[in-house]
Protein backbone atom coordinates (compact mmCIF):
# COMPACT_ATOMS: atom_id res chain seq x y z
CA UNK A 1 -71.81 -38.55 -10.45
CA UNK A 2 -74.65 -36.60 -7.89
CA UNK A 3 -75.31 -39.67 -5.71
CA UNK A 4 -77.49 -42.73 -5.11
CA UNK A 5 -80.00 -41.31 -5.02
CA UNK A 6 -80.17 -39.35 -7.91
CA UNK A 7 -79.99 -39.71 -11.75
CA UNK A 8 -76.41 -40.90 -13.30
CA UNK A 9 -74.79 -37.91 -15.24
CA UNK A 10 -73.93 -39.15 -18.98
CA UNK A 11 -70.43 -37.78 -19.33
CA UNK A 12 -67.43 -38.21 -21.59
CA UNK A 13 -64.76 -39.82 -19.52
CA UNK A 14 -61.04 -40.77 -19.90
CA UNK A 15 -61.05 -44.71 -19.94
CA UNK A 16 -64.64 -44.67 -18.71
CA UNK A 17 -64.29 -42.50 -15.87
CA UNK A 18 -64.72 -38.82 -14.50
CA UNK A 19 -62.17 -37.13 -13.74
CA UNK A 20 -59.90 -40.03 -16.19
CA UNK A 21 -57.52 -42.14 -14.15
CA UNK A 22 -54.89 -40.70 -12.08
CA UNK A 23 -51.63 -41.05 -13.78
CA UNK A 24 -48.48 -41.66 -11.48
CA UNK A 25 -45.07 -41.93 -11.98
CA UNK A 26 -41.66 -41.16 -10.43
CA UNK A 27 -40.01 -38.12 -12.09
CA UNK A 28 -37.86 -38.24 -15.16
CA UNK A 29 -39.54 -41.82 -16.03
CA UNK A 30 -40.19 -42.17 -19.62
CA UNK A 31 -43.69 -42.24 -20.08
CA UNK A 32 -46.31 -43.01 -23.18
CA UNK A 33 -49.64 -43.11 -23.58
CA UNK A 34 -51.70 -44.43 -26.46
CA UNK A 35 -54.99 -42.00 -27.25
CA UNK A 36 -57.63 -43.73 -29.23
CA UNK A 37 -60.64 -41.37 -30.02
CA UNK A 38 -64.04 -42.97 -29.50
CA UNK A 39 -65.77 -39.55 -29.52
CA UNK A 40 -67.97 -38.72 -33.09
CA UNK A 41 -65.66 -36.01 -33.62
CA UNK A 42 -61.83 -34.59 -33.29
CA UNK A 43 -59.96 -34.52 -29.98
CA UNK A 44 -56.79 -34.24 -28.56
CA UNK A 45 -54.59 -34.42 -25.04
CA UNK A 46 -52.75 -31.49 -23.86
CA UNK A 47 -50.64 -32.64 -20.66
CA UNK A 48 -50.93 -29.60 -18.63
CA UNK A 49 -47.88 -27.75 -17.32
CA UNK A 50 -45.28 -30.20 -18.45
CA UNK A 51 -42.21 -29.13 -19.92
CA UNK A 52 -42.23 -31.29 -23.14
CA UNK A 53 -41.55 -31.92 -26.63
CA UNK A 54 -43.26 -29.65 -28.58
CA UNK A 55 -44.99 -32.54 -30.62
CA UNK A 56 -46.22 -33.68 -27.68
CA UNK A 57 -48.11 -30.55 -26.27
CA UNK A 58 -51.74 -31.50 -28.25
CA UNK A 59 -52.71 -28.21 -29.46
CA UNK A 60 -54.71 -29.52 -32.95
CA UNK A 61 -53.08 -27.76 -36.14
CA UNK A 62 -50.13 -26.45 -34.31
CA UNK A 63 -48.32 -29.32 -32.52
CA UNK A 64 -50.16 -31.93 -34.24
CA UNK A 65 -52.86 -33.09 -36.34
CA UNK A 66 -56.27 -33.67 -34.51
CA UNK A 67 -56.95 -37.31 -33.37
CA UNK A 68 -59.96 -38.25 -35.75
CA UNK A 69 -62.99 -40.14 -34.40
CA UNK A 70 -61.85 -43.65 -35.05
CA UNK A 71 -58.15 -42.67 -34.94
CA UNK A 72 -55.12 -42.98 -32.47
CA UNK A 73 -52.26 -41.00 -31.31
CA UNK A 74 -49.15 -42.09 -28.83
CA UNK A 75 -47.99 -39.70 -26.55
CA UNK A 76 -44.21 -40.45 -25.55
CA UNK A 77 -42.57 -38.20 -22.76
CA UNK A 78 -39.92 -38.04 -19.96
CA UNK A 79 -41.16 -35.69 -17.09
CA UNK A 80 -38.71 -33.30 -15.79
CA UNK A 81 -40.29 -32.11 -13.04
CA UNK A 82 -41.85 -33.65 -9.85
CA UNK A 83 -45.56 -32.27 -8.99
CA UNK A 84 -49.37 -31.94 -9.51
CA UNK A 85 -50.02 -31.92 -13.12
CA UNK A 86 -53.01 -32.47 -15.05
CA UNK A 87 -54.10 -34.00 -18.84
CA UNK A 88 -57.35 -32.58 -20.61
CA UNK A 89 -58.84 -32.35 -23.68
CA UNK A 90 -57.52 -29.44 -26.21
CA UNK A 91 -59.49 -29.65 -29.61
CA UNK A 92 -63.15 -28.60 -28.93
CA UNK A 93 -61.84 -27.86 -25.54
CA UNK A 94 -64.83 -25.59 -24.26
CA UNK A 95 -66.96 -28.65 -24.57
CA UNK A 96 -64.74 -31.80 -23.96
CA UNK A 97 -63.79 -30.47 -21.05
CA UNK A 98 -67.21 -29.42 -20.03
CA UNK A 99 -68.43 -32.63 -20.47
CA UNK A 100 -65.65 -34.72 -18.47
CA UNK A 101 -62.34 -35.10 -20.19
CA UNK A 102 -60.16 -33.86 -17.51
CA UNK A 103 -57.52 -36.26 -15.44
CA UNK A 104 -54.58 -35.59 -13.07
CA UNK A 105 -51.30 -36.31 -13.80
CA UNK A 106 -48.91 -37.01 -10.62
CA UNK A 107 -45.48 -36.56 -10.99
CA UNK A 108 -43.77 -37.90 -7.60
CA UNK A 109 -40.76 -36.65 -6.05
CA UNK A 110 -37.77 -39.16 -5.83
CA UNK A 111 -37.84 -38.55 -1.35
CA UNK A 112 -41.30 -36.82 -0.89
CA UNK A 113 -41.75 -35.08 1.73
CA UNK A 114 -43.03 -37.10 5.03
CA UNK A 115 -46.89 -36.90 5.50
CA UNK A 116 -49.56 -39.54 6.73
CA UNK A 117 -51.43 -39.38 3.70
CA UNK A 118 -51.15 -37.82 0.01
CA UNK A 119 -54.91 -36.76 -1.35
CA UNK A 120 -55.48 -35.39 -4.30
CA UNK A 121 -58.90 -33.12 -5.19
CA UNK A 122 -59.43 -32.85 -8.84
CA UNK A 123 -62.41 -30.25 -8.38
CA UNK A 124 -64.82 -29.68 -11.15
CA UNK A 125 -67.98 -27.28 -12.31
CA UNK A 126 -71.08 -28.88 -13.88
CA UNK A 127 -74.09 -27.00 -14.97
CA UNK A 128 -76.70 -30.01 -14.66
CA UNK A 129 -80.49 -29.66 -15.97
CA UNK A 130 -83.10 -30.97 -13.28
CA UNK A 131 -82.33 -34.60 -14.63
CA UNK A 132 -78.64 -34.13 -13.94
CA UNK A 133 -77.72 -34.26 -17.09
CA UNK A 134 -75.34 -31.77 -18.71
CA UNK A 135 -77.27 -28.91 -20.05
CA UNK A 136 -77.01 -27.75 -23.34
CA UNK A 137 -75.76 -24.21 -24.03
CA UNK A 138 -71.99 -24.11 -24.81
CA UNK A 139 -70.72 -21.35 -26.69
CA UNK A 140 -72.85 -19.01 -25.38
CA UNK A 141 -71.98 -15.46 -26.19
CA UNK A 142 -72.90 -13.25 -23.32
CA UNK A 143 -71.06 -16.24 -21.50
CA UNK A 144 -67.78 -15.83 -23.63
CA UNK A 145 -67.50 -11.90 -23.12
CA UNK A 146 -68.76 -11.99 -18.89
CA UNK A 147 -67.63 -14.84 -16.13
CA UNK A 148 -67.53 -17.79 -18.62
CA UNK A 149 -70.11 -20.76 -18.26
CA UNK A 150 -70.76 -21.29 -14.18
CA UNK A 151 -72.15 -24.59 -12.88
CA UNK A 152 -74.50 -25.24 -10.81
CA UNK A 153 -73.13 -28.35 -9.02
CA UNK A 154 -69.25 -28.54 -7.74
CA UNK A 155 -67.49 -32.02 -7.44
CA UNK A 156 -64.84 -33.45 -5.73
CA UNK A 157 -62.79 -36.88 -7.85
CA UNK A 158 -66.07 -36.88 -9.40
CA UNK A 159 -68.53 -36.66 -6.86
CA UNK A 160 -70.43 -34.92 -4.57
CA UNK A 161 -69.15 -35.08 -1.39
CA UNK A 162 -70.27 -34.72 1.75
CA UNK A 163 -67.27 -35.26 3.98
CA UNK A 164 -63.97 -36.54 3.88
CA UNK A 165 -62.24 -38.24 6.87
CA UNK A 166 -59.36 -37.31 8.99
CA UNK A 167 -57.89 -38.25 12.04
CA UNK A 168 -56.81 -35.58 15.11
CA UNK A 169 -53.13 -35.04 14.58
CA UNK A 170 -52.20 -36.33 11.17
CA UNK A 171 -50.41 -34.45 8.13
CA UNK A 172 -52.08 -34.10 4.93
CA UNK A 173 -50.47 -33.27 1.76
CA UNK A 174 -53.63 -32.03 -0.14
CA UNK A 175 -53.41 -31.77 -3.83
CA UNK A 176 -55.75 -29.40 -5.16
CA UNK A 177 -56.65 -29.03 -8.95
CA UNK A 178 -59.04 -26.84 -10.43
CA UNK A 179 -59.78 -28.32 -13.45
CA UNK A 180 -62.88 -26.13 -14.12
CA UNK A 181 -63.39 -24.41 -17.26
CA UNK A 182 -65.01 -21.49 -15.65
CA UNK A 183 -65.05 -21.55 -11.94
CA UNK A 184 -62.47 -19.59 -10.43
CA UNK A 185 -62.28 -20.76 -6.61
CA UNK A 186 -61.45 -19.56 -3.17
CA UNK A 187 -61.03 -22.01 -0.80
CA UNK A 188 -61.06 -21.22 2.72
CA UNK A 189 -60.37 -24.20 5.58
CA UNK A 190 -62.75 -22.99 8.75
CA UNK A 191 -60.41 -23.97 12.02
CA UNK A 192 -57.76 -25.32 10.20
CA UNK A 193 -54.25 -23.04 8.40
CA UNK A 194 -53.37 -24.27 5.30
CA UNK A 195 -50.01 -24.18 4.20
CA UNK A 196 -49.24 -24.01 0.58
CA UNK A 197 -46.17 -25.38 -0.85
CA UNK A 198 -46.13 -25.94 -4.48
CA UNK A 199 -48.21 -23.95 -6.65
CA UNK A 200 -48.65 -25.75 -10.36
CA UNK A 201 -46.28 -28.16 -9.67
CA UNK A 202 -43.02 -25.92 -8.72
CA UNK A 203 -42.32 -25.48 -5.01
CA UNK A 204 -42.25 -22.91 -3.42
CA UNK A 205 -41.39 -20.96 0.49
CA UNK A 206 -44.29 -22.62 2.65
CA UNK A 207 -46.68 -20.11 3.57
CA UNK A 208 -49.98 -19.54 4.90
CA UNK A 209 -52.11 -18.15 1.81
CA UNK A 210 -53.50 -14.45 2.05
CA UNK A 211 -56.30 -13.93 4.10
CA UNK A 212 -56.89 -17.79 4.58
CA UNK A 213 -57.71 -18.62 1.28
CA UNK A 214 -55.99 -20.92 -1.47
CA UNK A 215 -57.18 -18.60 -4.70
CA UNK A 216 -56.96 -20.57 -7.55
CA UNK A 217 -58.49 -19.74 -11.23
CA UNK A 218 -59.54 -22.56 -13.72
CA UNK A 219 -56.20 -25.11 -14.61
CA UNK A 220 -54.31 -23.91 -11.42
CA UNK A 221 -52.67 -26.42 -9.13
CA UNK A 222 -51.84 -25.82 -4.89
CA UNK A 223 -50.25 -28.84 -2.82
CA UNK A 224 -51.29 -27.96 0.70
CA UNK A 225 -49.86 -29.25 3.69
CA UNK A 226 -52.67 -29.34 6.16
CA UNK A 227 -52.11 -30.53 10.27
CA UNK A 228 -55.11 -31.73 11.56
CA UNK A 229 -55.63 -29.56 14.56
CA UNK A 230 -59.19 -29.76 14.97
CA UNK A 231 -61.22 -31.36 17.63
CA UNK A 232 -62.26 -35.58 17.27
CA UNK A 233 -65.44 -35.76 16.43
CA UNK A 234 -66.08 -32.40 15.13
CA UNK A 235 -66.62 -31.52 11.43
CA UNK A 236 -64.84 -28.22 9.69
CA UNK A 237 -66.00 -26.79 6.97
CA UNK A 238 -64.29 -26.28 3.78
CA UNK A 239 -66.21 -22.75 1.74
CA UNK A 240 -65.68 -21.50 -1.45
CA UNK A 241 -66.36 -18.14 -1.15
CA UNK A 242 -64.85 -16.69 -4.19
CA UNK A 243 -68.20 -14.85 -5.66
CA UNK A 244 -69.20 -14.02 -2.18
CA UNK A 245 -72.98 -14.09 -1.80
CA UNK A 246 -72.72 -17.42 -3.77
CA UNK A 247 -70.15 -19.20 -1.28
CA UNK A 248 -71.16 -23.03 -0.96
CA UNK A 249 -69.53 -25.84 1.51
CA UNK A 250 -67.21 -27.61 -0.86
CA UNK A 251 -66.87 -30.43 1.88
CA UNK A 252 -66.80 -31.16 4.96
CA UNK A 253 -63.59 -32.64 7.41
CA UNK A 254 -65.03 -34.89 9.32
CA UNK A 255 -62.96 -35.80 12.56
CA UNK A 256 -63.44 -39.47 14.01
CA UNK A 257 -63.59 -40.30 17.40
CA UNK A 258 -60.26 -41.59 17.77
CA UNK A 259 -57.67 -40.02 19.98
CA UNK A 260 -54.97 -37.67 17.77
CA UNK A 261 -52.38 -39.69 16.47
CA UNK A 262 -49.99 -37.60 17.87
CA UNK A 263 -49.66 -34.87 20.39
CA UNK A 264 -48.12 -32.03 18.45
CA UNK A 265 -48.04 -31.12 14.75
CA UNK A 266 -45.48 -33.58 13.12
CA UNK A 267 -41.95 -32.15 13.06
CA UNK A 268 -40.27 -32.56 9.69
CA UNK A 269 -39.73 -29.65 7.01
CA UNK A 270 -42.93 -29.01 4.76
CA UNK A 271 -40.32 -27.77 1.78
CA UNK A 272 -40.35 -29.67 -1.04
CA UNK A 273 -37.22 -30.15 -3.08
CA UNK A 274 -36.42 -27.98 -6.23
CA UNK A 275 -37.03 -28.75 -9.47
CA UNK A 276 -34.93 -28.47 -12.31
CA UNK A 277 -36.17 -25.28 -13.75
CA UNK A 278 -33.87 -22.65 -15.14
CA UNK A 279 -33.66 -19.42 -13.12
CA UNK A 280 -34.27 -16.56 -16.07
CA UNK A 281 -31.53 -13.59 -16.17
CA UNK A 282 -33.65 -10.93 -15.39
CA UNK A 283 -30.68 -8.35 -16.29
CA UNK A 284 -30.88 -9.90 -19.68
CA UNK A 285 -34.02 -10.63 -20.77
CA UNK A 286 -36.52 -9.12 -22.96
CA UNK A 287 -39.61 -8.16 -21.98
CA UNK A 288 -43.00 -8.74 -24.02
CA UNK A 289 -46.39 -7.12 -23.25
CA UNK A 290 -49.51 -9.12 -23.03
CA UNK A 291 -52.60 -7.00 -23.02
CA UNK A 292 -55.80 -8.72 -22.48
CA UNK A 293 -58.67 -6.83 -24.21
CA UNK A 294 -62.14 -6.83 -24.89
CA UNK A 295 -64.66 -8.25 -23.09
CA UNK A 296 -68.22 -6.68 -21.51
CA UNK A 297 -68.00 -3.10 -20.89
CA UNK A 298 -64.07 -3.35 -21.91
CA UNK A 299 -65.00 -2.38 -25.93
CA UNK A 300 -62.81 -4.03 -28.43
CA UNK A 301 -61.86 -2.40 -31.82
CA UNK A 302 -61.96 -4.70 -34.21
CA UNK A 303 -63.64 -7.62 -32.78
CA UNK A 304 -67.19 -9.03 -31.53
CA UNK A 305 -67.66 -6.28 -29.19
CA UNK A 306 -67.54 -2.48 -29.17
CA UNK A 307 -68.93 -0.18 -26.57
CA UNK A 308 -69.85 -2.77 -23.97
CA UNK A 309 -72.97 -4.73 -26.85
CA UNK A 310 -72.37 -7.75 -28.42
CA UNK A 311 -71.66 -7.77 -31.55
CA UNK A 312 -73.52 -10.05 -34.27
CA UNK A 313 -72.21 -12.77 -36.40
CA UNK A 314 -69.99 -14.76 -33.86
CA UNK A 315 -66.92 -12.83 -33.82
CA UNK A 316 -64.12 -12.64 -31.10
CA UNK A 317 -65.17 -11.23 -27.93
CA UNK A 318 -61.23 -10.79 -26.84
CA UNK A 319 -57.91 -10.07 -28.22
CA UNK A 320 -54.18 -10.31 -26.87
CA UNK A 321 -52.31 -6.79 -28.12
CA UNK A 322 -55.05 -6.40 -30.69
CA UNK A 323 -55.19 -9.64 -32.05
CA UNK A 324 -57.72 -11.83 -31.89
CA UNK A 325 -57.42 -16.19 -32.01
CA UNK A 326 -60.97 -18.20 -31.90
CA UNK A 327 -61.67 -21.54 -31.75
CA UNK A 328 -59.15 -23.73 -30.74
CA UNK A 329 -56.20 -22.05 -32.43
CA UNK A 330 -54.17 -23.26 -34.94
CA UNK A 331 -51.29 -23.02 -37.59
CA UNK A 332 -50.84 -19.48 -40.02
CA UNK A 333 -51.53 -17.00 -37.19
CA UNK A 334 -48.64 -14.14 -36.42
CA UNK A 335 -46.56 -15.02 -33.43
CA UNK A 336 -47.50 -12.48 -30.35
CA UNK A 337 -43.54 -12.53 -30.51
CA UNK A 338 -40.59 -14.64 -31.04
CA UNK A 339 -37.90 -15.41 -28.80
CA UNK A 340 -34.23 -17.23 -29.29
CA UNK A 341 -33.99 -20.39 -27.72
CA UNK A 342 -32.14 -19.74 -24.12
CA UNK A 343 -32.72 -15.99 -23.80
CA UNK A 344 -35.05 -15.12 -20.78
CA UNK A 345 -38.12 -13.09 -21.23
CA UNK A 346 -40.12 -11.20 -19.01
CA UNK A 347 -44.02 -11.21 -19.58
CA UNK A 348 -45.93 -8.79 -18.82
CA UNK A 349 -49.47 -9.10 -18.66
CA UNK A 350 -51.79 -6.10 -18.65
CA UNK A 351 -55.45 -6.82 -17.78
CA UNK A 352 -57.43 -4.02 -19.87
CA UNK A 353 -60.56 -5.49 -18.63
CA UNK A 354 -63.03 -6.17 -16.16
CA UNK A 355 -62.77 -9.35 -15.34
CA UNK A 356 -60.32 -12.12 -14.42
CA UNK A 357 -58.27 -14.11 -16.56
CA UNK A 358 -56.07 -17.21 -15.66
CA UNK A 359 -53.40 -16.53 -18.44
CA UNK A 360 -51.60 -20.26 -19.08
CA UNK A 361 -48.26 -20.59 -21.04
CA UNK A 362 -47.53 -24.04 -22.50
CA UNK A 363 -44.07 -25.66 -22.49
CA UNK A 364 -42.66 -23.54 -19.67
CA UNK A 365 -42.75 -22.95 -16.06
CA UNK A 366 -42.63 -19.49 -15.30
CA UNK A 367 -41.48 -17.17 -11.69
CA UNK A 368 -44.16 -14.41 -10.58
CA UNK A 369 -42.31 -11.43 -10.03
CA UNK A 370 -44.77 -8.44 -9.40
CA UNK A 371 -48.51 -7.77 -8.97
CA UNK A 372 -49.02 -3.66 -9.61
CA UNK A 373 -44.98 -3.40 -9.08
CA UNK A 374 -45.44 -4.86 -5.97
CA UNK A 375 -42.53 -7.73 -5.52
CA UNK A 376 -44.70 -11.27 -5.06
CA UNK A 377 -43.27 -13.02 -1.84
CA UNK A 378 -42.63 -16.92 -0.89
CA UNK A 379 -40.62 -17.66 -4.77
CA UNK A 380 -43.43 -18.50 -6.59
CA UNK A 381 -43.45 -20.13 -10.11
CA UNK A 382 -46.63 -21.39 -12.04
CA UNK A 383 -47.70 -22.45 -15.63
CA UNK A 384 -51.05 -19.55 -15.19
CA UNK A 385 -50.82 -16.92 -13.24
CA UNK A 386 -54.55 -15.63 -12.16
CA UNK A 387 -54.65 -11.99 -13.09
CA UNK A 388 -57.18 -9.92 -11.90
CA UNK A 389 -59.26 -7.10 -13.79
CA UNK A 390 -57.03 -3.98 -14.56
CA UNK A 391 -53.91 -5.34 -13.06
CA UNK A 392 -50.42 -5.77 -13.87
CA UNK A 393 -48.36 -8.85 -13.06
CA UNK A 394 -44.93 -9.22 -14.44
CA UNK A 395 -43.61 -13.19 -14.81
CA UNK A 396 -40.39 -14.03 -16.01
CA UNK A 397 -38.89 -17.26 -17.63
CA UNK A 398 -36.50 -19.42 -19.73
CA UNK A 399 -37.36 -19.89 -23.46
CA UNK A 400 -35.69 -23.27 -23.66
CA UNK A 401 -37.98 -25.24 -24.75
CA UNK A 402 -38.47 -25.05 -29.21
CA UNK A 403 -41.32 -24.72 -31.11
CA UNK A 404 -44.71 -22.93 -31.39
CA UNK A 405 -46.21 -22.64 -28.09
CA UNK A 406 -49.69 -21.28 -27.09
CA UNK A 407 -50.51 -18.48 -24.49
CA UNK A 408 -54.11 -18.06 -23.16
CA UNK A 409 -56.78 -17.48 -21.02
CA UNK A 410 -57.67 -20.95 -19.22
CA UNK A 411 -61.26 -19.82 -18.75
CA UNK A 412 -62.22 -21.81 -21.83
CA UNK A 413 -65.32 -19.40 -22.68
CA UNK A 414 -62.62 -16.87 -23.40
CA UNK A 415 -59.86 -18.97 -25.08
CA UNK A 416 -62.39 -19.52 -27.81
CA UNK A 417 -63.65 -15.80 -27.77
CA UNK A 418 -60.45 -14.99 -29.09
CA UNK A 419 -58.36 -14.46 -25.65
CA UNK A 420 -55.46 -16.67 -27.47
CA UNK A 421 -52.17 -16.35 -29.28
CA UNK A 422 -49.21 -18.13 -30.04
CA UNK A 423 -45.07 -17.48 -29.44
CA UNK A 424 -42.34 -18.55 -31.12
CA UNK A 425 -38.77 -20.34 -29.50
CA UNK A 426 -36.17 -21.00 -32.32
C-alpha cells in the first residue's frame, strides 16, 4: 500500500483489494451483488447514499441480519440516481472500515457531461505502526469523545502517491471521495480553480468552492471539474490544510512536456443533468430537531461523559436529543421521530458541541437550506451535511422512501460513542 520500497500493509480488502473494486454502471440498471463473508466475524455492506430498498441498506439488526463469517448475502438494486457513490462495511464499522473495506460505487449519467478524462480519488486515513502495519488501538475513548482516530499516512486508490499526470489544456472531471473514518479534509488546488458540480452524487450550480477549498468531512463525495491551466512541465500542488499546522501535499499534478491540447479552456456546459429527486414542500413540511450532544468539554447528562472527564465503564460519549445509540445500532431503540411516507421534513441539526460532525441520513438525498439562517447558495443536496461545532444547518427532504432508516455521525469514533439514532417512514 506505502510503496516499493517499503513493507506491504496487511489489510482487509473487498475482492482482495484496497479500496474494493470500482463498481460501474449506467443509471437505473438493475444491479446485484453477492457478499460472502470471509472475515472471522460479522459484517455487512451499506451502499452509501443510494436511494434503496430498505432491505437493502445493510445496517445489521435493523435492515437485516448480519452476514456471519462463513455466510452470504445478495444485494439486488436498481439505482435511481446518476453519481459518485460509495459501498463500505456497516457491522463493526469503526474497524472494517479502518482496516480497508471501503469501495466506490459509480453511477454514470445516461449523456455525461464532455471531459477528456473521468478520475476518481477514493482518499483514505491509515494510522500505520513503523512496520506499516495497521496499529492497534480502535475504540479508543479519548478518541471517541475528541477528533476521532487520525492517521498518520493519507492515500490516494490505495496508495501513496506522488504525482498524478495531466496534460496543459485538458478537462478533468475529478471524483473525490472521502472515505475516511476520521479525517475530515480540505483540499486546496495551488494554481489551479476547481469547480464543483455534484456534491454526494446530486448536482448542483457549478461553482468555485469557498476560499479555494473542496471541504469535505468523512463519507462526503465532490465531482470537480478541473481545466488544466497550469504551465507544461511544472508540478502544482494539491494541500490538505484542514487542521492547519498539520497541512500535508496530498499529491502532486504533474504537467508533461507536451504542448496544451488546446488553446483555451474547453467550451461545453460543466452542469450536470438532474436527478430524479423529489423537491420537498417546504410550506408543508414538518420540521424535526437534531441536537448533537456530548462530547469533550460539551458534558452529557446521562451518558459517558459529564463535565468535560471521561466517564468509566464504556458508556456513550454522545447522544442525539438526549438519546444515546452505541455500537453499531440496531432493532428495539425509540425512533428520533416518525414521519408519513410522502410528507417533507425539515431537519434541523443543532451542533451543541465542540467539534465537527458529518451527520449522514440513509435512504434519502437531502437539499441544504441554511447554515446559522444564512440561505446556502449554488442548490446544494447531499446524503451528510458537515456541520461544524455550535452551528445550525437546516436540510430539508422527501420521506419517500419506507422503513427504518439510520441518522448519524459518519466520523465512525462517534457513531459508536453513541452519536446515532434511527427514524421511522410508514
Amino acid at each position: 500500500m506505502i510503496g516499493d520500497k517499503a513493507p506491504e500493509t496487511a489489510v482487509w480488502a473487498y475482492n482482495g483489494v484496497t479500496p474494493g473494486p470500482v463498481l460501474r454502471l449506467r443509471q437505473g440498471t438493475p444491479f446485484r451483488a453477492t457478499v460472502e463473508n470471509h472475515l472471522a466475524e460479522d459484517t455487512t455492506v451499506h451502499w452509501h447514499g443510494i436511494r434503496l430498498p430498505n432491505a437493502m441498506d445493510g445496517v445489521p439488526g435493523l435492515t437485516q441480519k448480519p452476514i456471519p463469517p462463513g455466510g452470504r448475502f445478495d444485494y439486488a438494486f436498481t439505482p435511481p440516481d446518476a453519481g459518485t457513490f460509495w459501498y463500505h462495511s456497516h457491522d463493526d464499522g469503526l474497524l472494517q472500515m479502518g482496516r480497508g473495506l471501503v469501495g466506490a460505487l459509480i453511477i454514470e449519467e445516461a449523456e455525461p457531461p464532455a471531459v477528456d478524462r473521468d478520475l476518481l480519488w477514493t482518499i483514505q486515513d491509515w494510522r500505520l505502526e513503523s512496520d506499516a502495519q495497521i496499529a492497534p488501538g480502535f475504540n479508543n475513548r479519548m478518541e471517541e469523545a475528541m477528533a476521532g482516530r487520525i492517521g498518520n499516512m493519507v492515500t490516494i486508490n490505495g496508495f501513496v502517491p506522488d504525482a498524478v499526470r495531466v496534460r496543459a489544456g485538458e478537462r478533468v472531471r475529478l471524483r473525490l471521495l472521502n472515505a475516511a473514518i476520521g479525517r475530515i479534509m480540505a483540499l486546496r488546488f495551488e494554481g489551479h480553480r476547481p469547480v464543483i458540480v455534484a456534491l454526494d452524487g446530486q448536482p448542483c450550480a457549478p461553482h468555485e468552492p469557498a476560499d479555494g477549498r473542496v471541504l469535505l468531512g468523512p463519507a462526503m463525495r465532490a465531482d470537480v471539474m478541473l481545466d488544466m491551466s497550469g504551465e507544461p512541465g511544472r508540478s502544482y500542488r494539491v494541500v490538505d490544510d484542514f487542521y492547519g499546522g498539520l497541512s500535508y501535499v496530498l499529491v502532486h499534478l504533474a504537467y508533461d512536456e507536451a504542448s496544451p491540447l488546446r488553446p483555451h479552456p474547453l467550451d461545453a456546459p460543466r452542469r450536470l443533468p438532474s436527478n430524479p429527486v423529489p423537491r420537498p414542500d417546504l410550506a408543508t413540511a414538518v420540521t424535526q430537531a437534531v441536537h448533537m450532544q456530548g462530547g469533550m468539554m460539551g458534558g452529557m447528562r446521562g451518558g459517558g461523559m459529564m463535565g468535560g472527564m471521561m466517564g468509566m465503564g464504556g458508556g456513550a460519549a454522545w447522544a442525539i436529543n438526549g438519546q444515546s445509540m452505541t455500537g453499531d445500532g440496531g432493532a428495539g431503540m425509540k425512533p428520533l421521530f416518525r414521519i408519513e411516507r410522502g410528507r417533507s421534513c425539515i431537519l434541523e441539526f443543532r451542533n451543541e458541541t465542540m467539534w465537527w460532525h458529518p451527520m449522514h441520513l440513509h435512504g434519502h438525498s437531502f437539499n441544504v437550506l441554511t447554515r446559522d439562517g444564512v440561505p446556502v447558495p449554488h442548490d446544494e443536496w447531499g446524503d451528510t451535511v458537515l456541520v461544524r461545532p455550535q452551528e445550525r444547518v437546516r436540510v430539508a427532504f422527501v420521506a419517500d422512501n419506507p422503513g427504518d432508516w439510520m441518522l448519524h455521525c459518519h466520523i465512525m469514533d462517534h457513531q459508536v460513542a453513541g452519536l446515532m439514532g434511527v427514524f421511522q417512514v410508514s
